[in-house]
Protein backbone atom coordinates (compact mmCIF):
# COMPACT_ATOMS: atom_id res chain seq x y z
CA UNK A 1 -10.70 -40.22 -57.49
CA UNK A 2 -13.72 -38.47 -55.89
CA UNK A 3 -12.59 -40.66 -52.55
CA UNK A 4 -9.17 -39.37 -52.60
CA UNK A 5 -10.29 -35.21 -53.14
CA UNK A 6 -12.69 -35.90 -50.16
CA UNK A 7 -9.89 -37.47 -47.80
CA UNK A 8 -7.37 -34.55 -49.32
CA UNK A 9 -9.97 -31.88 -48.32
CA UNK A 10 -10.75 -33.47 -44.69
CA UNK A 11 -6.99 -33.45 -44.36
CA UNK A 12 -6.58 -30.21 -45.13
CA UNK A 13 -9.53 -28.56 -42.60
CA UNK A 14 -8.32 -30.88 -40.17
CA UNK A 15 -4.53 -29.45 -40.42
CA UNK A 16 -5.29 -25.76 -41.30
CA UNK A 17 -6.25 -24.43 -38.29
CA UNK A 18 -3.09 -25.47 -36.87
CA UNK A 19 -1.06 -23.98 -39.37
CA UNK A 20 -2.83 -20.69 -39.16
CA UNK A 21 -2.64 -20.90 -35.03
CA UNK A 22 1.41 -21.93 -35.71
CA UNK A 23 1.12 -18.51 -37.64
CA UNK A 24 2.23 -15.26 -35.06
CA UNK A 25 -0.54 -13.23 -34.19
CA UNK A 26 1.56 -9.98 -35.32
CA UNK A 27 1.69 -11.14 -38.74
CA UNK A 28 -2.31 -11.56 -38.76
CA UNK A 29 -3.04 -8.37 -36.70
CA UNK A 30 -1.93 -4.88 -37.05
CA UNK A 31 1.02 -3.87 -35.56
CA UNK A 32 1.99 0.34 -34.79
CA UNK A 33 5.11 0.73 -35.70
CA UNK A 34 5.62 3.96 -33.64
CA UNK A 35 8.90 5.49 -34.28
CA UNK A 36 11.50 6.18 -31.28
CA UNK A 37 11.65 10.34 -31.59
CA UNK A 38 15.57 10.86 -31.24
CA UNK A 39 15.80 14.79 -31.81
CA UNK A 40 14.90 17.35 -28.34
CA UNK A 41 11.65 19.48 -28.57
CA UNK A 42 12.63 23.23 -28.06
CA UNK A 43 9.88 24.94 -26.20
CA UNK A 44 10.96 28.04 -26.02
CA UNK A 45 10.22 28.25 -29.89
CA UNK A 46 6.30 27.62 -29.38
CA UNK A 47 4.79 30.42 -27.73
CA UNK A 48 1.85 29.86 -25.24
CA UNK A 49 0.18 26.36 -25.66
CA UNK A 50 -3.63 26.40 -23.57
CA UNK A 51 -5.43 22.73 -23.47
CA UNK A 52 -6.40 23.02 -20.15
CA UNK A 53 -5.72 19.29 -20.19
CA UNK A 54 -4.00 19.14 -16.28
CA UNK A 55 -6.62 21.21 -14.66
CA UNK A 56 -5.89 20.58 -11.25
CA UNK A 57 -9.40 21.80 -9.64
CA UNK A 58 -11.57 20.91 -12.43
CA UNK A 59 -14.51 20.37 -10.07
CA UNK A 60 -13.77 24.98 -9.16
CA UNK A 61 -13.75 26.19 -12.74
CA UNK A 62 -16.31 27.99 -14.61
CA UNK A 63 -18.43 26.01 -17.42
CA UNK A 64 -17.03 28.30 -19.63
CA UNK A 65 -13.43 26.70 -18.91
CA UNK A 66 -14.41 23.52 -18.03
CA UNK A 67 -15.95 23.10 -21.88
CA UNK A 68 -12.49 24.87 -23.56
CA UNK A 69 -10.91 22.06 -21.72
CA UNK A 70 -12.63 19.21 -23.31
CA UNK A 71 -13.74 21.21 -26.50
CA UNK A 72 -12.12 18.19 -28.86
CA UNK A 73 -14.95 15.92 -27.09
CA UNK A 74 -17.69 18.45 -26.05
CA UNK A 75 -17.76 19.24 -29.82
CA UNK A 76 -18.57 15.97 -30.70
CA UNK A 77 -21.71 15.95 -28.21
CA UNK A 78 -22.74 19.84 -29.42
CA UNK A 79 -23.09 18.97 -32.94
CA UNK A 80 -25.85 15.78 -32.46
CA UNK A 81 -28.93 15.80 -34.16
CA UNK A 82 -31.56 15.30 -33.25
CA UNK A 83 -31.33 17.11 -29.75
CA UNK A 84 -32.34 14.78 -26.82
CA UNK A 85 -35.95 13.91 -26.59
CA UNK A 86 -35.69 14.71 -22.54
CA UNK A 87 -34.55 18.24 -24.04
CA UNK A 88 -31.42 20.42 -23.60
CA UNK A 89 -28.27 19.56 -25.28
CA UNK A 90 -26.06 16.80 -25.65
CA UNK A 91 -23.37 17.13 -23.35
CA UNK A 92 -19.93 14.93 -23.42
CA UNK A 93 -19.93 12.18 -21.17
CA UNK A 94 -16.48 10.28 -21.44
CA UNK A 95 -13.90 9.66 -24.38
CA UNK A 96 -11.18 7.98 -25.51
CA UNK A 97 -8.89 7.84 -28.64
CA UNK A 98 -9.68 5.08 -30.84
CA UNK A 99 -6.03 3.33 -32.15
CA UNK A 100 -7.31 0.75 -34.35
CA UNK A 101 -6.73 0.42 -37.80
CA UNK A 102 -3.44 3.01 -38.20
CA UNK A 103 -5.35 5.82 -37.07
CA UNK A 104 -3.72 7.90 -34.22
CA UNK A 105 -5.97 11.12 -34.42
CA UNK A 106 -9.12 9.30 -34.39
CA UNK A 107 -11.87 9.07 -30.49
CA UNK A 108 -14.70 7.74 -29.62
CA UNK A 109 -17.51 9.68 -27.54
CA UNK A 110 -19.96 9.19 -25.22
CA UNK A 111 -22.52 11.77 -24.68
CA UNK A 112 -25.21 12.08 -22.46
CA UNK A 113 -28.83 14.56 -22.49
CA UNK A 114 -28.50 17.47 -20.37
CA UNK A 115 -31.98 17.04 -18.51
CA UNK A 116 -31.81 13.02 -18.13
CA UNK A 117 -27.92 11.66 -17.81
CA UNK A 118 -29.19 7.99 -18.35
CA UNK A 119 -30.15 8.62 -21.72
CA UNK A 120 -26.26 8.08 -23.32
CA UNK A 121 -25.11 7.74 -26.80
CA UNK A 122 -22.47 5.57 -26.95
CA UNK A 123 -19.06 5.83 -28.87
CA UNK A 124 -19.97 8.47 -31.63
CA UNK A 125 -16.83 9.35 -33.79
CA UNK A 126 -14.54 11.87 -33.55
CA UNK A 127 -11.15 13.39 -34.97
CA UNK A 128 -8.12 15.48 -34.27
CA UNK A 129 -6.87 17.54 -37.12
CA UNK A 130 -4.43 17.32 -39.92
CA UNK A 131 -0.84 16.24 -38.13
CA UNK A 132 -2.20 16.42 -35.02
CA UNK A 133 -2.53 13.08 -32.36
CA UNK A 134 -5.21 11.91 -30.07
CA UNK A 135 -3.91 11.78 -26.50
CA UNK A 136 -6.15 10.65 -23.75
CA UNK A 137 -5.75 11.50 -19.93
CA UNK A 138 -8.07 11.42 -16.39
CA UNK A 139 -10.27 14.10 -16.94
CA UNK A 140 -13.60 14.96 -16.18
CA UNK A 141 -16.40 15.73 -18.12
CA UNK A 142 -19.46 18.35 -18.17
CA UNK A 143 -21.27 17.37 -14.83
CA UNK A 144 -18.20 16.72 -12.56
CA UNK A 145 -17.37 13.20 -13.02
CA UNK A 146 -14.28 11.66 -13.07
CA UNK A 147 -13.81 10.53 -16.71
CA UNK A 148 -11.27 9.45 -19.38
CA UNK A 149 -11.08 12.37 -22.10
CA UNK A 150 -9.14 13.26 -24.99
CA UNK A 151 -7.33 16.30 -26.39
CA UNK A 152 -5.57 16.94 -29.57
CA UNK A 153 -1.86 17.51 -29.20
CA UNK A 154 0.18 18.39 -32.51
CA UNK A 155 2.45 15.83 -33.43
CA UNK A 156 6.05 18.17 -33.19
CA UNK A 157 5.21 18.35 -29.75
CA UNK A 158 4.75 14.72 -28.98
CA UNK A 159 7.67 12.13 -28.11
CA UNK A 160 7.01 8.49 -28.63
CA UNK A 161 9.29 5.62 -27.92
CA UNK A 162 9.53 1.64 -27.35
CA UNK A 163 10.40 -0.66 -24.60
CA UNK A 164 10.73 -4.45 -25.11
CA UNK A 165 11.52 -6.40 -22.13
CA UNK A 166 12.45 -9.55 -24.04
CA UNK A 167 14.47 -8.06 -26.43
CA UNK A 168 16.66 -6.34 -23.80
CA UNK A 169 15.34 -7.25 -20.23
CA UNK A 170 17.76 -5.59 -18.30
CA UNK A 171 16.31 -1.99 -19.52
CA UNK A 172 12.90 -1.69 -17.73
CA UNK A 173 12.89 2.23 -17.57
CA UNK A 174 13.32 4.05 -20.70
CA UNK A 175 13.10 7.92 -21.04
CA UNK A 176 11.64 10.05 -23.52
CA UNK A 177 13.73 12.75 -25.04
CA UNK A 178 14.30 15.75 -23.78
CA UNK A 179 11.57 18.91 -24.27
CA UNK A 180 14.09 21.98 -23.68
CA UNK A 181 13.77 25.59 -22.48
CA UNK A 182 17.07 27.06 -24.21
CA UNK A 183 14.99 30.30 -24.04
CA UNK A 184 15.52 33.21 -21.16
CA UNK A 185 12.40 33.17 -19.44
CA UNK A 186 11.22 30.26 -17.11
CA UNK A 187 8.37 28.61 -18.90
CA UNK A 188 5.48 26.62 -16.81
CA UNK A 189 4.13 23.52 -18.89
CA UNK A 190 2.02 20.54 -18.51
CA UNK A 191 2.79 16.86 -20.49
CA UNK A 192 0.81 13.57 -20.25
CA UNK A 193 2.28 10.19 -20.78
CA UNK A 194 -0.15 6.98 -22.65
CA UNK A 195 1.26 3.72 -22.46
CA UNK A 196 0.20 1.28 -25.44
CA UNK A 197 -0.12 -2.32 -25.60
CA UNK A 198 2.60 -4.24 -28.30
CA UNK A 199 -0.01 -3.39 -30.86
CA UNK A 200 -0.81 0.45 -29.93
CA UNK A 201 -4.04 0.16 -29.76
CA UNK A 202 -5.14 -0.76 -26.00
CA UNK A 203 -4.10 0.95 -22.86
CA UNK A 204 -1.68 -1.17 -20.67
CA UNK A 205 -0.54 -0.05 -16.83
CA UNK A 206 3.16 -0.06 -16.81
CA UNK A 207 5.20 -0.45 -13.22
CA UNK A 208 5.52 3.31 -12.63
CA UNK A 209 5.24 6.85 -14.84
CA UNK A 210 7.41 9.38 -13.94
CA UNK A 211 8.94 12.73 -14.88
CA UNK A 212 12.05 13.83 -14.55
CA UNK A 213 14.10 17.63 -14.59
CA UNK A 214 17.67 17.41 -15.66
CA UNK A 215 17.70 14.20 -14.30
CA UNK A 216 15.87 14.61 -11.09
CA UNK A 217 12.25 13.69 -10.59
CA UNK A 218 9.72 16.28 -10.96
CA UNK A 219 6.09 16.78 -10.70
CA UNK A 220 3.72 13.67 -10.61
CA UNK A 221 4.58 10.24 -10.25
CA UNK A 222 2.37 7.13 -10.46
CA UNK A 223 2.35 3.53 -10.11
CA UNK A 224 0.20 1.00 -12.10
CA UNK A 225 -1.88 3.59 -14.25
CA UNK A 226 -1.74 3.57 -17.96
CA UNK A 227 -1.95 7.24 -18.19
CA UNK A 228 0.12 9.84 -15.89
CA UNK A 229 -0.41 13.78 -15.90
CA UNK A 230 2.88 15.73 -14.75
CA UNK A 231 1.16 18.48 -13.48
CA UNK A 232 2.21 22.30 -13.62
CA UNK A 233 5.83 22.32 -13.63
CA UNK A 234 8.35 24.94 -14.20
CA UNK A 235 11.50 24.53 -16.52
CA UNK A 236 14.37 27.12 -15.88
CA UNK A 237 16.63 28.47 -18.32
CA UNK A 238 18.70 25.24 -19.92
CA UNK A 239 16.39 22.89 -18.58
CA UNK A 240 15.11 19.63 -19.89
CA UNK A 241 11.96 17.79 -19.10
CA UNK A 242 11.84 14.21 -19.69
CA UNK A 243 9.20 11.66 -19.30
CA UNK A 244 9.83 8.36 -17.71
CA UNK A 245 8.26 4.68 -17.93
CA UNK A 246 9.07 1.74 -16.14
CA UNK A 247 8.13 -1.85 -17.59
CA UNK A 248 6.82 -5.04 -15.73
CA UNK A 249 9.09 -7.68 -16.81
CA UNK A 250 8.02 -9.41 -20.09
CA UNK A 251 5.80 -6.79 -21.38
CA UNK A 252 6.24 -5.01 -24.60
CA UNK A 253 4.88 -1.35 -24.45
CA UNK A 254 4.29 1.81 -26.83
CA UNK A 255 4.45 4.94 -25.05
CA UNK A 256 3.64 8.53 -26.09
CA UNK A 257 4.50 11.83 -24.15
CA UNK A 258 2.70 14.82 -24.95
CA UNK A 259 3.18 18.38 -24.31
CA UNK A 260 -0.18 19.65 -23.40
CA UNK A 261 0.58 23.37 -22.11
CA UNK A 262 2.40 25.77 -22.06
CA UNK A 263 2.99 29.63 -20.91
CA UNK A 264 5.72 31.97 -20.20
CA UNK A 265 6.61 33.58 -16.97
């Protein structure tokens, strides 16, 4: 009897890591199940939006601007206690939004001492508001680098959608609906695109970002980067901005498009 409950028990850690590998990873990790957004954004309803998230001359601004920019991650670095040992203040090196678990208003920031940059604190938590979603784009932070950042984008204003290129490979570019000015006045607005693994949670470089004005191309365009800035563009009267992703055959993508400015002319 005892023989036979040891040779059942060998069998069974011999065979179970099989099953389990047998088992599809999406039923053992988390999967986002972002919803495709189906209804048009009407920005003519919002009044002025100011993230300064698609500075173009970041490196000419004022500190004063420079920290209103990055204010969701500079705040993270202000509030640190104690202050650095090297003195001065904590100032924000680099961030990015942190997707894991079902969060989608949660980042992570680094921060670094104002009179020594090597002494960093790594990945300190942070968080958007109530309704409101993470977005990250190529910013850069309180010294002039070149750095990933994040801003804090209210979730009316943000379009997400799918692409599977398994499920239907002959659809590689899929659009975003529309954000539209059925107002009188032209209106001059920024938007940044993240592309999302299957799972949501890790940034994945797509074949090309691109955005597109009543159906022509507008503003910036890139290839192989997960995360494309449109620039300032201008929407007329009865216009309708769209953002654009094409796929690399056989990947499966999230994608988010957020409205990061806006302002009347």
């Amino acid at each position: 009897m005892h023989f036979q409950l040891i040779q059942s028990a060998a069998l069974l850690a011999a065979v179970l890591p099989t099953a389990l590998a047998a088992v599809p990873s999406d039923n053992l990790e988390r999967r986002a199940e972002w919803p495709t957004t189906t209804h048009d954004i009407e920005l003519s309803e919002l009044g002025n939006i100011e993230l300064y998230s698609q500075n173009e001359n970041p490196a000419n601004v004022v500190q004063r601007e420079l920290e209103a920019r990055s204010s969701a991650s500079a705040f993270v670095c202000r509030g640190r206690r104690p202050l650095p040992r090297s003195g001065g203040k904590w100032l924000y090196r680099e961030a990015t939004c942190d997707r894991t678990g079902t969060d989608v208003n949660t980042f992570k920031v680094s921060c670094m001492a104002e009179n020594s940059h090597a002494d960093i604190l790594y990945r300190l938590p942070g968080a958007c508001g109530k309704n409101q979603w993470c977005v990250e784009f190529h910013g850069y932070n309180e010294i002039g680098q070149g750095a990933w950042d994040v801003t804090c984008v209210d979730k009316p204003n943000i379009h997400t959608w799918v692409a599977n290129t398994f499920s239907n490979p002959g659809k590689v570019t899929t659009c975003s609906s529309g954000w539209n000015n059925n107002g009188k006045r032209n209106l001059k607005a920024t938007f940044e695109v993240d592309v999302m693994d299957a799972g949501g949670i890790n940034r994945i470089n797509p074949k090309e970002i691109y955005y597109q004005l009543s159906g022509k191309r507008i503003g910036v365009s890139r290839s192989g980067d997960s995360e494309v800035g449109s620039g300032s563009v201008i929407i007329p009267p009865g216009g309708s901005i769209q953002a654009c992703v094409t796929a690399y055959s056989g990947q499966i993508i999230n994608m988010l498009g957020a409205l990061t400015s806006i302002v009347s002319l």
